[in-house]
PDB file of N, CA and C in Angstrom:
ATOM      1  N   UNK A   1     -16.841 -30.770   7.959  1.00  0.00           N
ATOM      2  CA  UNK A   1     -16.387 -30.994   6.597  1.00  0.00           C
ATOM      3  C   UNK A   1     -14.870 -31.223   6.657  1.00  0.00           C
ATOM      4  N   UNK A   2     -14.842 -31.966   5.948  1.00  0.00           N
ATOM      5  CA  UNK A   2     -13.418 -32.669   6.241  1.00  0.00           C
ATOM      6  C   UNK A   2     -12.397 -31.718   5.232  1.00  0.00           C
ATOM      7  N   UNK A   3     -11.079 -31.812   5.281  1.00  0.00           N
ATOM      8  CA  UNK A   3     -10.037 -30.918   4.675  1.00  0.00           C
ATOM      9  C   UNK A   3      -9.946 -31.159   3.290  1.00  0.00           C
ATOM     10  N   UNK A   4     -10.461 -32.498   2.529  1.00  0.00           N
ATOM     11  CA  UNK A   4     -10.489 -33.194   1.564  1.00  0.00           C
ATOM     12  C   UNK A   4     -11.485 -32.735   0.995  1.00  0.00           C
ATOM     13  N   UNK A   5     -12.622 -32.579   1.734  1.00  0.00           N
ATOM     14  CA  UNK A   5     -14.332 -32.207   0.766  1.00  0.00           C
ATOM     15  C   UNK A   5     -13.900 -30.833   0.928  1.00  0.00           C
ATOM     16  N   UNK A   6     -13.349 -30.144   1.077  1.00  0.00           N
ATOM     17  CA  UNK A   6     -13.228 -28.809   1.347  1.00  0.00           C
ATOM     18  C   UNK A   6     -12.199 -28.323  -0.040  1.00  0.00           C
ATOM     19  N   UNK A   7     -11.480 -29.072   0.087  1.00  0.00           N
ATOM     20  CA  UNK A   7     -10.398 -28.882  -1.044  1.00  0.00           C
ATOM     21  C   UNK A   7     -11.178 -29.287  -2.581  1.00  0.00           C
ATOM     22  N   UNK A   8     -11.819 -30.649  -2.485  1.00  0.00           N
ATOM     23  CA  UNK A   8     -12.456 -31.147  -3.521  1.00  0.00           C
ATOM     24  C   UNK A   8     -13.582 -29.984  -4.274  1.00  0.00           C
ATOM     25  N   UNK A   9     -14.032 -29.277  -2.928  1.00  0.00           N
ATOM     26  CA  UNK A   9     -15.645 -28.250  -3.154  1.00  0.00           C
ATOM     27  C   UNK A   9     -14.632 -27.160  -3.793  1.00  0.00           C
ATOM     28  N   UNK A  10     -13.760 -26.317  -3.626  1.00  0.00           N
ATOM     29  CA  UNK A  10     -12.789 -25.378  -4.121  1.00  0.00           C
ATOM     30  C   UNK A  10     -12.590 -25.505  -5.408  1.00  0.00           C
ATOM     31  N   UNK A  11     -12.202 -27.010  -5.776  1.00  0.00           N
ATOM     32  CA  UNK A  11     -11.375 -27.124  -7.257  1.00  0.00           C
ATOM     33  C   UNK A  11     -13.050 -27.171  -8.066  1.00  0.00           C
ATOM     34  N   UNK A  12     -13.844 -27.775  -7.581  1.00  0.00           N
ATOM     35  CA  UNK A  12     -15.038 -28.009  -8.213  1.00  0.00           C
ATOM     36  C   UNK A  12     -15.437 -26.560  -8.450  1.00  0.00           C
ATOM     37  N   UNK A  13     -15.543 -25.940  -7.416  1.00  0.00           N
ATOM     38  CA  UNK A  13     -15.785 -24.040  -8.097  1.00  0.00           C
ATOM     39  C   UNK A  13     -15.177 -23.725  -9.226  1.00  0.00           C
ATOM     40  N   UNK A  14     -13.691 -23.733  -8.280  1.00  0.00           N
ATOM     41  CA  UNK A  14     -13.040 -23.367  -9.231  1.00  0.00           C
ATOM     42  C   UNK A  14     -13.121 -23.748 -11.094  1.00  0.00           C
ATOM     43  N   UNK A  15     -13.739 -25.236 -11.196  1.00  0.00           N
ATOM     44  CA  UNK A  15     -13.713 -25.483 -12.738  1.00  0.00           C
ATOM     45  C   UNK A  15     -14.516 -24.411 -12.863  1.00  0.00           C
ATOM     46  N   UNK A  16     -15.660 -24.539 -12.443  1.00  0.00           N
ATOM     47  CA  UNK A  16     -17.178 -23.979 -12.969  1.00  0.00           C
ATOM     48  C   UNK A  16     -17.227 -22.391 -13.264  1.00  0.00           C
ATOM     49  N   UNK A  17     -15.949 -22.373 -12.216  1.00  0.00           N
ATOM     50  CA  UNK A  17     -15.545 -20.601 -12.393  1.00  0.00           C
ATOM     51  C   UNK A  17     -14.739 -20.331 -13.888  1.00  0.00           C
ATOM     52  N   UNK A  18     -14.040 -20.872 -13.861  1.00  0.00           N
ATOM     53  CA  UNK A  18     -13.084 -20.851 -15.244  1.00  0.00           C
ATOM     54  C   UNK A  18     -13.905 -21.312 -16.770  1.00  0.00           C
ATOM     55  N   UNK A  19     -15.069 -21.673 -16.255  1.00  0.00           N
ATOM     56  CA  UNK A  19     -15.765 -22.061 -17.789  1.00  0.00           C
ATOM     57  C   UNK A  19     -16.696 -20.766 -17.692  1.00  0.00           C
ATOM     58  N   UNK A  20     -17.272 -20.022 -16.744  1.00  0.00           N
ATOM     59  CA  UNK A  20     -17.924 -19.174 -16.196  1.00  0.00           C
ATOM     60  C   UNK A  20     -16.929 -17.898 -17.163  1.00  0.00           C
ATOM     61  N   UNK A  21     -15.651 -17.858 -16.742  1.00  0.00           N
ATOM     62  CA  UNK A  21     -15.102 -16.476 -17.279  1.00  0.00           C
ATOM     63  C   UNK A  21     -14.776 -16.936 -18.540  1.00  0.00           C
ATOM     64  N   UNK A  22     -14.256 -18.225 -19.029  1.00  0.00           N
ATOM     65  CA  UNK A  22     -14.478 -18.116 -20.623  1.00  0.00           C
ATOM     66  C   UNK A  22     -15.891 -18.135 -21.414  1.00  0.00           C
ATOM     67  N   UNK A  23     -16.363 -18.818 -20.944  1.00  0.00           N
ATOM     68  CA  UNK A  23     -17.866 -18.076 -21.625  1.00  0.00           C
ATOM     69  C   UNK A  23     -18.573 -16.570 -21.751  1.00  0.00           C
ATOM     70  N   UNK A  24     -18.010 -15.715 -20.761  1.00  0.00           N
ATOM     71  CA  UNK A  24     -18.205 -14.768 -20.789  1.00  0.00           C
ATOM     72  C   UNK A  24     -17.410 -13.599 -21.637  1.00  0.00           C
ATOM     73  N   UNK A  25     -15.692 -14.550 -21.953  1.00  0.00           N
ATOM     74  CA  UNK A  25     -15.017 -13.829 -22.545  1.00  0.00           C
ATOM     75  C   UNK A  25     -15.710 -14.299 -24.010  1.00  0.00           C
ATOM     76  N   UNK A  26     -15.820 -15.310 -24.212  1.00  0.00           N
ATOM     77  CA  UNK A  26     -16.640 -15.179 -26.007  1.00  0.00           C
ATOM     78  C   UNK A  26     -17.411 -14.776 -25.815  1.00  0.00           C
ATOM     79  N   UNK A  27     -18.388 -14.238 -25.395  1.00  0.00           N
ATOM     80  CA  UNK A  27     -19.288 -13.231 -25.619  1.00  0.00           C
ATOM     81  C   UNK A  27     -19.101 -12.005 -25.795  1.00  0.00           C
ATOM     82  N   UNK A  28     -18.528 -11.565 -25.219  1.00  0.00           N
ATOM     83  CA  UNK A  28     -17.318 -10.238 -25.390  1.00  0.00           C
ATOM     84  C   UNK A  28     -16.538  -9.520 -26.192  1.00  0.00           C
ATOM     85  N   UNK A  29     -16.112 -11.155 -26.779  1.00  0.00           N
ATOM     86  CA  UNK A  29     -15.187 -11.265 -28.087  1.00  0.00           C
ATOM     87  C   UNK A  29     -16.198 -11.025 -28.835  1.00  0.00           C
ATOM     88  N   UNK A  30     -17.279 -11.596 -28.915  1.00  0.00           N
ATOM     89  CA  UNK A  30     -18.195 -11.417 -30.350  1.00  0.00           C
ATOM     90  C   UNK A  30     -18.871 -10.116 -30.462  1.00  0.00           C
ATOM     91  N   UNK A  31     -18.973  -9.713 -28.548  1.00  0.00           N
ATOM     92  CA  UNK A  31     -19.568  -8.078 -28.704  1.00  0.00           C
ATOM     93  C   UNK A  31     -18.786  -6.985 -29.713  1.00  0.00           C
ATOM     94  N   UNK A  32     -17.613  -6.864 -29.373  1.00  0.00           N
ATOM     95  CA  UNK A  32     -17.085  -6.042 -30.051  1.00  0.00           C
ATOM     96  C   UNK A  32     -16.472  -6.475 -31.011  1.00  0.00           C
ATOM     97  N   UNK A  33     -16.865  -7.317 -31.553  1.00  0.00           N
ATOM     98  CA  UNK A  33     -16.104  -7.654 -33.194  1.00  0.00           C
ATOM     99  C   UNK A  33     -18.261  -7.077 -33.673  1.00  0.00           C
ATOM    100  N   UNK A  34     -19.104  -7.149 -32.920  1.00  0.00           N
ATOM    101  CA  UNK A  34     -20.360  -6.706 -33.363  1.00  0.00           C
ATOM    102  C   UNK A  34     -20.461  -5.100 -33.132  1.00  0.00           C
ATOM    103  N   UNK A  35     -19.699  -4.736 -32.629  1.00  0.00           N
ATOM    104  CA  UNK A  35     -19.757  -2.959 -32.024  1.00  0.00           C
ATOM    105  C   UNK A  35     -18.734  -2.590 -33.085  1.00  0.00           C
ATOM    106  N   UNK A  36     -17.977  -2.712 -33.292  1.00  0.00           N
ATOM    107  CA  UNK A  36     -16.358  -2.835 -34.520  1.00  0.00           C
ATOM    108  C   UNK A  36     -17.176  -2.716 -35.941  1.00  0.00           C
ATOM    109  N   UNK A  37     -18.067  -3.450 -36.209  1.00  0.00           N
ATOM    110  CA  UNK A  37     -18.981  -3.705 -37.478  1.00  0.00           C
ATOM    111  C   UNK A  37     -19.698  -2.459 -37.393  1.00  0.00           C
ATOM    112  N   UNK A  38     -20.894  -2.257 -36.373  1.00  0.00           N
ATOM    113  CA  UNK A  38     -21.320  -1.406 -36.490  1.00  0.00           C
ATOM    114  C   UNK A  38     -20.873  -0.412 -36.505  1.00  0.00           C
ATOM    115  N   UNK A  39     -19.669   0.768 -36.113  1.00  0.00           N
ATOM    116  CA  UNK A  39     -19.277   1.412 -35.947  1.00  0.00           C
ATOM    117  C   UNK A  39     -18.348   1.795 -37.503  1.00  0.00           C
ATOM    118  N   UNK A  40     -18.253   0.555 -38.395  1.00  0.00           N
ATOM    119  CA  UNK A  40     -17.582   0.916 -39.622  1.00  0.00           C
ATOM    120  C   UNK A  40     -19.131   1.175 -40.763  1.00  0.00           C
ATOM    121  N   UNK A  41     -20.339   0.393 -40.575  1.00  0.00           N
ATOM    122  CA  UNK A  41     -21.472   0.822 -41.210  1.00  0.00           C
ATOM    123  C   UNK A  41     -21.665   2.248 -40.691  1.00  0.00           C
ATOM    124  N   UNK A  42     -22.018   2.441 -39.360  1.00  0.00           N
ATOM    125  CA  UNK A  42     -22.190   3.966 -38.763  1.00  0.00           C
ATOM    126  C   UNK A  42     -21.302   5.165 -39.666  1.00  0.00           C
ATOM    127  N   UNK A  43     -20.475   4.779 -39.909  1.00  0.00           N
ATOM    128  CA  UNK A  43     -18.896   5.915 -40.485  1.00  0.00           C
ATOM    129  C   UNK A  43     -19.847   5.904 -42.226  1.00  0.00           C
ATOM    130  N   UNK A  44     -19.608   4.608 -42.482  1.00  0.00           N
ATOM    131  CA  UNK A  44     -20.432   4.589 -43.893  1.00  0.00           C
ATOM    132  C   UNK A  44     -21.382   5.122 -44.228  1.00  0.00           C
ATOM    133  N   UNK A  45     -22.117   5.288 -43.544  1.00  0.00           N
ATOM    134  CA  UNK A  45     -24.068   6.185 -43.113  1.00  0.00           C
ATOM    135  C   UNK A  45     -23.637   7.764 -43.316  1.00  0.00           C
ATOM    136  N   UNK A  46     -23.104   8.064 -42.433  1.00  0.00           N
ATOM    137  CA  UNK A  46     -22.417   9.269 -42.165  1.00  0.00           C
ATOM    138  C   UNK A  46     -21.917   9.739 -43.286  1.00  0.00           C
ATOM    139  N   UNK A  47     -21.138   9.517 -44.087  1.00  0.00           N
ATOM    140  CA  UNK A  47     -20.038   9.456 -44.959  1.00  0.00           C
ATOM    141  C   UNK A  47     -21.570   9.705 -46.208  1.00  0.00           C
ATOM    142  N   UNK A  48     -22.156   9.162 -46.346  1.00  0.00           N
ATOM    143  CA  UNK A  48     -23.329   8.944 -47.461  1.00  0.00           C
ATOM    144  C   UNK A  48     -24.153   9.790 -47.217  1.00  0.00           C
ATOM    145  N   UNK A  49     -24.696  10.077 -46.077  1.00  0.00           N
ATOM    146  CA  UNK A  49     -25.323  11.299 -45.931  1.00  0.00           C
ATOM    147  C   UNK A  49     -24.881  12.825 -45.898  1.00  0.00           C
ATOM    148  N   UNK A  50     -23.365  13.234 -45.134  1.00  0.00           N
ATOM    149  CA  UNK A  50     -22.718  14.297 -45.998  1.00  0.00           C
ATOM    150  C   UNK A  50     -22.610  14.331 -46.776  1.00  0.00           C
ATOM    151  N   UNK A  51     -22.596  13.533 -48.133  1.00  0.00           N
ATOM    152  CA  UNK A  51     -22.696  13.750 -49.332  1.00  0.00           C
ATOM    153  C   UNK A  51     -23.918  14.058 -50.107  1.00  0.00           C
ATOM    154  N   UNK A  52     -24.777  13.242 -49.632  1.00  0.00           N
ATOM    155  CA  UNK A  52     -26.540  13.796 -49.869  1.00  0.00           C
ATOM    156  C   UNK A  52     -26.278  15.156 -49.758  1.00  0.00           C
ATOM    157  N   UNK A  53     -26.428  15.334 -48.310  1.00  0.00           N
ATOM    158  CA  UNK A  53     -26.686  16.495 -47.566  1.00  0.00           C
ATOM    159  C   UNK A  53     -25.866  17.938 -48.539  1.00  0.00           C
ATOM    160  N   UNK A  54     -24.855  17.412 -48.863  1.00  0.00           N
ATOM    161  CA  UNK A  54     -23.739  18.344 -49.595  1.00  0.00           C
ATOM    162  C   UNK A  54     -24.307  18.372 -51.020  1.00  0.00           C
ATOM    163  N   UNK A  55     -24.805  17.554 -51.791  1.00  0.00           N
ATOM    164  CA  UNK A  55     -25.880  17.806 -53.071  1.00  0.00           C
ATOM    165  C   UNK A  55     -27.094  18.713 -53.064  1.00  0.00           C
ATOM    166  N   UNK A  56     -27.725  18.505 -51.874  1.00  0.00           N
ATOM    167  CA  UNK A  56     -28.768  19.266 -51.694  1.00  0.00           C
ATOM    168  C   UNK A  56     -28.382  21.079 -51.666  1.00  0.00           C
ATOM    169  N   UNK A  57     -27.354  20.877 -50.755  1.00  0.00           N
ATOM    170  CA  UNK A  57     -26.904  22.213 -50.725  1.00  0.00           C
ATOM    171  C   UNK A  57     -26.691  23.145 -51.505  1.00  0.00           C
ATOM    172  N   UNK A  58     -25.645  22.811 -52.327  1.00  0.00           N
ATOM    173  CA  UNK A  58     -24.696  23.218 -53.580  1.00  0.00           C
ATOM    174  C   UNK A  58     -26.184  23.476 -54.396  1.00  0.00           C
ATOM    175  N   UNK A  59     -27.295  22.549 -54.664  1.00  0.00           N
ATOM    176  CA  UNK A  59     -27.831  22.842 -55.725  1.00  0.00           C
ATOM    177  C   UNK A  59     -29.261  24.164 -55.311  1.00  0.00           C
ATOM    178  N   UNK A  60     -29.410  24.079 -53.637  1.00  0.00           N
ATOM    179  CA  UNK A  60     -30.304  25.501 -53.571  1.00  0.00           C
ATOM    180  C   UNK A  60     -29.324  26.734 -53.303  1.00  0.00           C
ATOM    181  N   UNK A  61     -27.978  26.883 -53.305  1.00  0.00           N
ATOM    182  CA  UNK A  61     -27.196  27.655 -53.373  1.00  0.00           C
ATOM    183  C   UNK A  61     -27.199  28.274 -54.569  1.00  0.00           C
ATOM    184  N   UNK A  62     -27.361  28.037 -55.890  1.00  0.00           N
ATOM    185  CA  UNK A  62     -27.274  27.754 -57.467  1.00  0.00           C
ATOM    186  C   UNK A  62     -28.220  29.670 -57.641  1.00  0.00           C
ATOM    187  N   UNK A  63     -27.620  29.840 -58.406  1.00  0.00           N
ATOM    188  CA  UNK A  63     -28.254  31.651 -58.330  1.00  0.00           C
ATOM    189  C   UNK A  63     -29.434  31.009 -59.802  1.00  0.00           C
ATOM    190  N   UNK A  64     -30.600  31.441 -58.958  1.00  0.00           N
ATOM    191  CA  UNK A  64     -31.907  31.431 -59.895  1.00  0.00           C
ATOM    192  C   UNK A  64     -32.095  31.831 -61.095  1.00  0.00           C
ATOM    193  N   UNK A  65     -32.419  30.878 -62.391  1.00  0.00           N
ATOM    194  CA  UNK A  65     -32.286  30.994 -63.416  1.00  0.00           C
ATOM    195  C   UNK A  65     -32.833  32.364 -64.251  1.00  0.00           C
ATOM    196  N   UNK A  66     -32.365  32.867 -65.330  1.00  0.00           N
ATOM    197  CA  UNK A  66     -32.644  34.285 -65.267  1.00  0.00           C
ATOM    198  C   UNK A  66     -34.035  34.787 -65.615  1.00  0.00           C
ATOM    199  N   UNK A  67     -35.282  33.676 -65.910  1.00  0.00           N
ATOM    200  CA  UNK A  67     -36.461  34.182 -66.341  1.00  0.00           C
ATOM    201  C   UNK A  67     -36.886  34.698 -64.793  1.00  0.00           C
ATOM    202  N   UNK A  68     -36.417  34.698 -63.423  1.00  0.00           N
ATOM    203  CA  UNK A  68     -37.121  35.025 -62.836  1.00  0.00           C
ATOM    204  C   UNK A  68     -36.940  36.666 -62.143  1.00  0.00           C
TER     205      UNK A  68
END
């Protein structure tokens, strides 16, 4: 293999490599702009259910009405 096909086979990787790591970086990018999302619904969930959870409470805490 000559010094030329050798050099030519390199740069030719090389493109395929560089479209290789940007494709992989948008995917990446979109993972965590998708993990980022979920993680602000997750907080929201959370946030909605201590408050359930905190209604429920307060109201079997409540001292039993006096006919009983």
């Amino acid at each position: 293999m000559t010094l030329e096909a050798r050099v030519t086979e390199l740069e030719s990787r090389l493109a395929f490599q560089d479209d290789t790591i940007q494709a992989l970086n948008d995917v990446l990018v979109e993972q965590q702009r998708v993990v980022e999302r979920l993680q602000l619904q997750m907080a929201a969930l959370l946030k909605r259910y201590e408050e359930m959870v905190g209604q429920y409470q307060s109201s079997e805490e409540e001292a039993p009405p006096p006919h009983y």
